[in-house]
PDB file of N, CA and C in Angstrom:
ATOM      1  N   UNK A   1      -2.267 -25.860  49.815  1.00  0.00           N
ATOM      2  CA  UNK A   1      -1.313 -26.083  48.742  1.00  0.00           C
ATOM      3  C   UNK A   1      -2.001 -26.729  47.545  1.00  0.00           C
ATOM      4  N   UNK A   2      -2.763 -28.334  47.691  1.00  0.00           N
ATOM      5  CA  UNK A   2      -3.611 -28.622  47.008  1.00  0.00           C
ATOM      6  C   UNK A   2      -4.299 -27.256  46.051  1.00  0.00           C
ATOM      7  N   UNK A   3      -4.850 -26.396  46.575  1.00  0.00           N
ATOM      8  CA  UNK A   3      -6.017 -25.220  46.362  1.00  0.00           C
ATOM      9  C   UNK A   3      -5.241 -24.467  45.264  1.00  0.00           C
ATOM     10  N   UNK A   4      -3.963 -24.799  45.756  1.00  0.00           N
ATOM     11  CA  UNK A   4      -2.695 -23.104  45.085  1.00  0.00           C
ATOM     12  C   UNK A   4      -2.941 -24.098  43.505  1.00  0.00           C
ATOM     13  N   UNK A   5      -2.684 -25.202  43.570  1.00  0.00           N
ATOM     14  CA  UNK A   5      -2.120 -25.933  42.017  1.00  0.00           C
ATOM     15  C   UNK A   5      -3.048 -25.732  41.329  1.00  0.00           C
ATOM     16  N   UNK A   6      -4.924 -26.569  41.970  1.00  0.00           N
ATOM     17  CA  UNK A   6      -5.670 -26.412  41.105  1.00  0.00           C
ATOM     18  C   UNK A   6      -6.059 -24.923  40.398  1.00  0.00           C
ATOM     19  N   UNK A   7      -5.855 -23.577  41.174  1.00  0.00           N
ATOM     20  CA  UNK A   7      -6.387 -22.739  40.619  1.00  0.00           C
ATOM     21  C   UNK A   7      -5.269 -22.473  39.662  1.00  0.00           C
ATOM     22  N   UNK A   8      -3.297 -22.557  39.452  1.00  0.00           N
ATOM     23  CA  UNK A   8      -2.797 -22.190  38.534  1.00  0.00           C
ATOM     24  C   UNK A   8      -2.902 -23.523  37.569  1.00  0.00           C
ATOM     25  N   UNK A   9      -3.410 -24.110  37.553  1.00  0.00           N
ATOM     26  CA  UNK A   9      -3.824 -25.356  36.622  1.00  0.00           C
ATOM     27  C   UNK A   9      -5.079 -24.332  35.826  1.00  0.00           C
ATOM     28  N   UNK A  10      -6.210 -24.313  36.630  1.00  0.00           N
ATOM     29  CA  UNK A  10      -7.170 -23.626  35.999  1.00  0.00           C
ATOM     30  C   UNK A  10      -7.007 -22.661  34.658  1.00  0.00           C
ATOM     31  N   UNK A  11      -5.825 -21.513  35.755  1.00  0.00           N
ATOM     32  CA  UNK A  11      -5.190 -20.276  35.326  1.00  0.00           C
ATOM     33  C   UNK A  11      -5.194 -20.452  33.612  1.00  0.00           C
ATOM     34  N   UNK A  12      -3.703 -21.551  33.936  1.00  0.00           N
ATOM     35  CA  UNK A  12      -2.953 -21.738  32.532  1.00  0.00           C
ATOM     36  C   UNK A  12      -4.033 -22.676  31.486  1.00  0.00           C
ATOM     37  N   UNK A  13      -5.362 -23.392  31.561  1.00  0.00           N
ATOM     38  CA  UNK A  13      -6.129 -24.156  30.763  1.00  0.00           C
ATOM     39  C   UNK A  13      -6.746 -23.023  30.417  1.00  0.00           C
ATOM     40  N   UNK A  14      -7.234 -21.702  30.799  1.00  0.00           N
ATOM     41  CA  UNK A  14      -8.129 -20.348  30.536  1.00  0.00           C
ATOM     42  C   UNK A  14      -7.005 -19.644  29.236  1.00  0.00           C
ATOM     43  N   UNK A  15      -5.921 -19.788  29.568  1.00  0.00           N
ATOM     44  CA  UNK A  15      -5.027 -18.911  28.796  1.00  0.00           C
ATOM     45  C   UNK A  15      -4.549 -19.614  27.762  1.00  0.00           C
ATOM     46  N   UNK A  16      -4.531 -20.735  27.767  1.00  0.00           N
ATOM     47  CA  UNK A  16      -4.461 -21.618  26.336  1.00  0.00           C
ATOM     48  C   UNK A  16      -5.762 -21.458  25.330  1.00  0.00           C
ATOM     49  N   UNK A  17      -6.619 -21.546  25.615  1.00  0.00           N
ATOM     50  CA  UNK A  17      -7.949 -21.724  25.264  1.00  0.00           C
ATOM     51  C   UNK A  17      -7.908 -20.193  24.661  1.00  0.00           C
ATOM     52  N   UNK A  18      -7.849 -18.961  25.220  1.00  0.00           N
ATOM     53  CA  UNK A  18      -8.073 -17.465  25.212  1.00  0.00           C
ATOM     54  C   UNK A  18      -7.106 -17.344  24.394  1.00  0.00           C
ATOM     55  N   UNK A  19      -5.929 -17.574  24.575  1.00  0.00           N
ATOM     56  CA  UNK A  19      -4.624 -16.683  23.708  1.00  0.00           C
ATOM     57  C   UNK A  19      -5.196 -17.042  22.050  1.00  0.00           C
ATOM     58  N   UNK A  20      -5.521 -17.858  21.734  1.00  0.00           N
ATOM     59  CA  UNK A  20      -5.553 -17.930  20.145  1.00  0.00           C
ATOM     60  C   UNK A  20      -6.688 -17.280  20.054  1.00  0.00           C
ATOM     61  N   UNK A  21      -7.904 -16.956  20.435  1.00  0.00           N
ATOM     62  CA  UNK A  21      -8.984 -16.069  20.215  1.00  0.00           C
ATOM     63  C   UNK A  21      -8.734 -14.756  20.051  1.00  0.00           C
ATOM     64  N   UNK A  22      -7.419 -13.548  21.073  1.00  0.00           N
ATOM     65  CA  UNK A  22      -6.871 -12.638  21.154  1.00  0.00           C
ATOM     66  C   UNK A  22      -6.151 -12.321  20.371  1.00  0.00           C
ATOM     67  N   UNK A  23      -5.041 -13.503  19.121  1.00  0.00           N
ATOM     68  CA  UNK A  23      -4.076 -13.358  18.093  1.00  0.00           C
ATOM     69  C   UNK A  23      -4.784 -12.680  16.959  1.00  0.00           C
ATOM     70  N   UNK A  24      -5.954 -13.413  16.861  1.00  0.00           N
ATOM     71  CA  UNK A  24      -6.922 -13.303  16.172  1.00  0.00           C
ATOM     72  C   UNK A  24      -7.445 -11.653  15.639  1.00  0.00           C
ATOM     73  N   UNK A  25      -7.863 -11.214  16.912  1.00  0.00           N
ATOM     74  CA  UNK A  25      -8.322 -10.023  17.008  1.00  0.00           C
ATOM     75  C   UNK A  25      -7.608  -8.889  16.815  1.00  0.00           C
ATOM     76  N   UNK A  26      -6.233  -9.216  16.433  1.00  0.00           N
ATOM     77  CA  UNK A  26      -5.450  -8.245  16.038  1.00  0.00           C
ATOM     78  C   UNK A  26      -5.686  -7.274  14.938  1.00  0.00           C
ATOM     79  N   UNK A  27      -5.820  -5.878  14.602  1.00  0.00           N
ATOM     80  CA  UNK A  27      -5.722  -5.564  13.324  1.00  0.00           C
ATOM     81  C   UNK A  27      -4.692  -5.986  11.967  1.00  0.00           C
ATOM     82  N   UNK A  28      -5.595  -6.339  11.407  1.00  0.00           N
ATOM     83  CA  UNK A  28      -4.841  -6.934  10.263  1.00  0.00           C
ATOM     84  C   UNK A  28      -4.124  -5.944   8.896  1.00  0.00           C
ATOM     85  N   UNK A  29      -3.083  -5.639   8.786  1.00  0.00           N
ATOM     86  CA  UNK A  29      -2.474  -5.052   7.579  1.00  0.00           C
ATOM     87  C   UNK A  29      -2.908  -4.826   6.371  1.00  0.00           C
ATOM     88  N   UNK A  30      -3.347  -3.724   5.864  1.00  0.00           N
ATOM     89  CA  UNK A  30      -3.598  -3.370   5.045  1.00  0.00           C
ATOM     90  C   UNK A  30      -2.825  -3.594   3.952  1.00  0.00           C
ATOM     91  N   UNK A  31      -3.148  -4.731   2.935  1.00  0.00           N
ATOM     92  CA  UNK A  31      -2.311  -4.781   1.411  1.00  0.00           C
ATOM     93  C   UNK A  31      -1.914  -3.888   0.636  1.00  0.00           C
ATOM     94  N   UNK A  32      -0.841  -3.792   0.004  1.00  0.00           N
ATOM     95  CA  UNK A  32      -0.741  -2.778  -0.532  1.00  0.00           C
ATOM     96  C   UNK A  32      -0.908  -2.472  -1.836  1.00  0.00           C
ATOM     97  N   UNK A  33      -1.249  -1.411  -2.093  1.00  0.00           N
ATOM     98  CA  UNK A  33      -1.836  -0.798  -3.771  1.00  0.00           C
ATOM     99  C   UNK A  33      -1.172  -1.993  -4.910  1.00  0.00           C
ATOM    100  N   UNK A  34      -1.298  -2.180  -5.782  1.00  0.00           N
ATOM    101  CA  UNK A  34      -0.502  -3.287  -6.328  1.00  0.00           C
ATOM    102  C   UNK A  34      -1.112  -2.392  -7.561  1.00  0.00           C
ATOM    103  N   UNK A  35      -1.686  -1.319  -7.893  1.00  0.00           N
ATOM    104  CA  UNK A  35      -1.673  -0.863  -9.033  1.00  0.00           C
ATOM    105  C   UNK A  35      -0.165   0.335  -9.245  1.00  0.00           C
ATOM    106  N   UNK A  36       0.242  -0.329 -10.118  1.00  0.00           N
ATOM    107  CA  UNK A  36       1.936   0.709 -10.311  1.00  0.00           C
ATOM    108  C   UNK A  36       1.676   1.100 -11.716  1.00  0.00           C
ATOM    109  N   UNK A  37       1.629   2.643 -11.847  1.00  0.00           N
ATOM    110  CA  UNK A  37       1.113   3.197 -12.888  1.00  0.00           C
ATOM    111  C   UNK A  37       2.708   3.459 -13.782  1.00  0.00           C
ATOM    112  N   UNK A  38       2.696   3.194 -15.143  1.00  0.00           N
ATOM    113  CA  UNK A  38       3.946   3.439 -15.637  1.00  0.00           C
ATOM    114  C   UNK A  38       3.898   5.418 -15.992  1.00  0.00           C
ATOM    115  N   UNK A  39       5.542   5.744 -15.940  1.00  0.00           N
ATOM    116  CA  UNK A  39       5.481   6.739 -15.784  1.00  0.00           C
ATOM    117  C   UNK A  39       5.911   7.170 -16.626  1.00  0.00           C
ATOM    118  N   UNK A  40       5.735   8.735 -17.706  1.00  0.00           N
ATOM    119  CA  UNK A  40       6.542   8.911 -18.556  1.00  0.00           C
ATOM    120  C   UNK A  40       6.977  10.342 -18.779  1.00  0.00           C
ATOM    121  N   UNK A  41       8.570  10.861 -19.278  1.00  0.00           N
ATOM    122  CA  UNK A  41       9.299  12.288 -18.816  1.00  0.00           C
ATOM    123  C   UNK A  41       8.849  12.737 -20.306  1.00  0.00           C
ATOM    124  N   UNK A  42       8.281  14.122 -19.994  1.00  0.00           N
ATOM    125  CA  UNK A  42       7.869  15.024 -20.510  1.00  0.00           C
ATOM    126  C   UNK A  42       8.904  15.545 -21.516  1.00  0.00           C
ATOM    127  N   UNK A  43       8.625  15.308 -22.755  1.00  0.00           N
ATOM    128  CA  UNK A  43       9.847  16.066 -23.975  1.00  0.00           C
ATOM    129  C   UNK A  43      10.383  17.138 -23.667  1.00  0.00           C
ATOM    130  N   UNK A  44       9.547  18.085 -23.468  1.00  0.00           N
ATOM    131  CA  UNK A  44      10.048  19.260 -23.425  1.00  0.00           C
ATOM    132  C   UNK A  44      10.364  19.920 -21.668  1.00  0.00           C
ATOM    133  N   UNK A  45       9.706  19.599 -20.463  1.00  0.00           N
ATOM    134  CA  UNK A  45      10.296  19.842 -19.478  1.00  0.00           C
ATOM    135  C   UNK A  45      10.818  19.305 -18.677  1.00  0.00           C
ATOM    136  N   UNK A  46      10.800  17.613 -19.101  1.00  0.00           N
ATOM    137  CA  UNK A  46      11.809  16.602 -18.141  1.00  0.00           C
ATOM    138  C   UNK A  46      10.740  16.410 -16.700  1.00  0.00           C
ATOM    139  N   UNK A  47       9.312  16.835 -16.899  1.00  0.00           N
ATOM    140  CA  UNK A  47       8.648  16.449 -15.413  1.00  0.00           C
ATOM    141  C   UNK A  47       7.936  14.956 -16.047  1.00  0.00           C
ATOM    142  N   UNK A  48       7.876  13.602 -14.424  1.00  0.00           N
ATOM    143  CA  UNK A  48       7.521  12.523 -15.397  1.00  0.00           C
ATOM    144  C   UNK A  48       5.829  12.581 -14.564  1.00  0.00           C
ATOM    145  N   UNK A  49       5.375  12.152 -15.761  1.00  0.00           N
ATOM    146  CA  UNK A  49       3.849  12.135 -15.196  1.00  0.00           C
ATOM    147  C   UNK A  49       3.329  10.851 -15.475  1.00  0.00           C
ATOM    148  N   UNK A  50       2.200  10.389 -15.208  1.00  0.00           N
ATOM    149  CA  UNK A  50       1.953   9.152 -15.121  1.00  0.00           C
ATOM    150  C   UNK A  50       1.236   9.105 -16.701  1.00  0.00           C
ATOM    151  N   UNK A  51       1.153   7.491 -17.195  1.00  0.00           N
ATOM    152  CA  UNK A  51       0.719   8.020 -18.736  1.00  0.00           C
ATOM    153  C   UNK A  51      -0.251   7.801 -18.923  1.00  0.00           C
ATOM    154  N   UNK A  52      -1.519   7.887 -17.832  1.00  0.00           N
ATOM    155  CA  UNK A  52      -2.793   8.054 -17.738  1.00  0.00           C
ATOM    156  C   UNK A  52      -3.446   9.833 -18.379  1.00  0.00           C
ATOM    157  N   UNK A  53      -2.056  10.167 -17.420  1.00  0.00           N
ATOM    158  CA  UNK A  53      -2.927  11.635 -17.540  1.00  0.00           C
ATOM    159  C   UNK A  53      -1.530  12.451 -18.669  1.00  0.00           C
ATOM    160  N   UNK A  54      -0.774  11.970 -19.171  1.00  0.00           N
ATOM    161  CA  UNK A  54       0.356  12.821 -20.231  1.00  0.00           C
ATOM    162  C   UNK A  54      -0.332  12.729 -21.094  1.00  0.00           C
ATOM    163  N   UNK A  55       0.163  13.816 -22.290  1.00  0.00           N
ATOM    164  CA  UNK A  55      -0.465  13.467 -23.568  1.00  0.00           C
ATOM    165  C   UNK A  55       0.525  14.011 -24.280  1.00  0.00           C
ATOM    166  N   UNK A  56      -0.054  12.859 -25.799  1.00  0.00           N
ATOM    167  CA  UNK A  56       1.072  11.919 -26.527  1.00  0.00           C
ATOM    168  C   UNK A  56       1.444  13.021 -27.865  1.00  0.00           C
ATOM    169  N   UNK A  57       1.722  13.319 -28.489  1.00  0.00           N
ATOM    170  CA  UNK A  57       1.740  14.366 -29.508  1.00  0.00           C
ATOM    171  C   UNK A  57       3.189  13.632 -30.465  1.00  0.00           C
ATOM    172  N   UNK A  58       2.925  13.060 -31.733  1.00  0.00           N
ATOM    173  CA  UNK A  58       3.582  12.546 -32.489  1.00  0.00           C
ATOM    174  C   UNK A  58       4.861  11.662 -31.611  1.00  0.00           C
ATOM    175  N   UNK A  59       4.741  10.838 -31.121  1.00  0.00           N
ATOM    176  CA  UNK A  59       5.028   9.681 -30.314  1.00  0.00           C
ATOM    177  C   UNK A  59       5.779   9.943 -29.445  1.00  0.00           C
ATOM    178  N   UNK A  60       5.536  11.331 -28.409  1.00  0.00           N
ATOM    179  CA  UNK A  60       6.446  12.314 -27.500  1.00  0.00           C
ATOM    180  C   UNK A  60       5.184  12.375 -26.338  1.00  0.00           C
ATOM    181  N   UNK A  61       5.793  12.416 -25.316  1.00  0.00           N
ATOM    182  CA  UNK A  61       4.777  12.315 -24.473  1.00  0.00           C
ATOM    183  C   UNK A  61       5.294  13.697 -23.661  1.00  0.00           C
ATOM    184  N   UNK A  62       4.065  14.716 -23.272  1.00  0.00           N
ATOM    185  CA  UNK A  62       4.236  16.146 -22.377  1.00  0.00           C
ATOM    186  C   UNK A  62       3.327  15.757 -21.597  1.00  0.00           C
ATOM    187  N   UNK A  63       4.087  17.029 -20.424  1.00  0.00           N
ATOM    188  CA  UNK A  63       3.446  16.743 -18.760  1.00  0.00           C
ATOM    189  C   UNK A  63       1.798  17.719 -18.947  1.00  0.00           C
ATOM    190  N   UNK A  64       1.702  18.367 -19.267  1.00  0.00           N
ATOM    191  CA  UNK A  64       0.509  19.434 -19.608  1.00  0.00           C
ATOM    192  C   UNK A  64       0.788  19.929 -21.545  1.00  0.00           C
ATOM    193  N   UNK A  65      -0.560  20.703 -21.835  1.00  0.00           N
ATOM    194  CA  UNK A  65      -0.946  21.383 -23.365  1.00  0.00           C
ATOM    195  C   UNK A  65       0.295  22.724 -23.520  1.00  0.00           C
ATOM    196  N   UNK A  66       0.235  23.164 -22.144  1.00  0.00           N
ATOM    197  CA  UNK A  66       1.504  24.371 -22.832  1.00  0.00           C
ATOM    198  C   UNK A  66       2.644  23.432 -22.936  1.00  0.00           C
ATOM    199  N   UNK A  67       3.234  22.597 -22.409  1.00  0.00           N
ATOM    200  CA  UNK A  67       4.857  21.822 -22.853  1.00  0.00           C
ATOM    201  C   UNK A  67       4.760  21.365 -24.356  1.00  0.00           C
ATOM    202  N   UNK A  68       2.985  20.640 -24.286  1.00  0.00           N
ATOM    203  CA  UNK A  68       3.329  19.957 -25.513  1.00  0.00           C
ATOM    204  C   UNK A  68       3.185  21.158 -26.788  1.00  0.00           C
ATOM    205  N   UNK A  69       2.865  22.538 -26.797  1.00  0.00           N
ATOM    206  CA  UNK A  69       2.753  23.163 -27.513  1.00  0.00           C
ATOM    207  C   UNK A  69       4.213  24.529 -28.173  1.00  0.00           C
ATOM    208  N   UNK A  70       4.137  24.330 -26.839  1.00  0.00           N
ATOM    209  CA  UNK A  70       5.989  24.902 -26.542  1.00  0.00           C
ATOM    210  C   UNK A  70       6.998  24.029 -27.462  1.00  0.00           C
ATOM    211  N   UNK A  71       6.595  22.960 -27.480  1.00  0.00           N
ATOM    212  CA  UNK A  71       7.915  22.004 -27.877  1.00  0.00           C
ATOM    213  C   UNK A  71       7.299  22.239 -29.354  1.00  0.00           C
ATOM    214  N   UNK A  72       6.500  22.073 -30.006  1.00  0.00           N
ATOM    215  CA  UNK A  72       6.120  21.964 -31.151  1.00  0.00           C
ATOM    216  C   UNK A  72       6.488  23.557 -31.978  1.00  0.00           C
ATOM    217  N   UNK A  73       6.584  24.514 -31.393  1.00  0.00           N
ATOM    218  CA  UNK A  73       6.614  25.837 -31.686  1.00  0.00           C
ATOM    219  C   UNK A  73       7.727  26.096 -32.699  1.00  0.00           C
TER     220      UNK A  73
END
């Protein structure tokens, strides 16, 4: 009986010690993008594109060269 305690004594001092080493080792979450690109709707076809890649034609912004040329026509 003595024998039974010390080894779940043992047991539970191994698993205190271990469990925070194992929390640890978890994969950790990937952050997320925090770049939020503003977006802007196309004059002439209502598609919104980001305003990296639209282009601006007398203070009107088109999704591609044929919208913005279409609209100007």
């Amino acid at each position: 009986m003595k024998f039974l305690l010390i080894i779940i004594t043992l047991a539970l001092l191994v698993y205190i010690l271990i469990r925070p080493i194992l929390k640890n080792n978890k994969p950790r979450k990937k952050p997320k993008d925090e770049s939020i690109e503003e977006m802007q709707e196309c004059a002439y076809c209502g598609v919104y594109t980001s305003a990296n890649e639209a282009f601006l034609s007398q203070g009107k912004y088109y999704c591609s060269k044929e919208c913005m040329q279409k609209d100007t026509q």
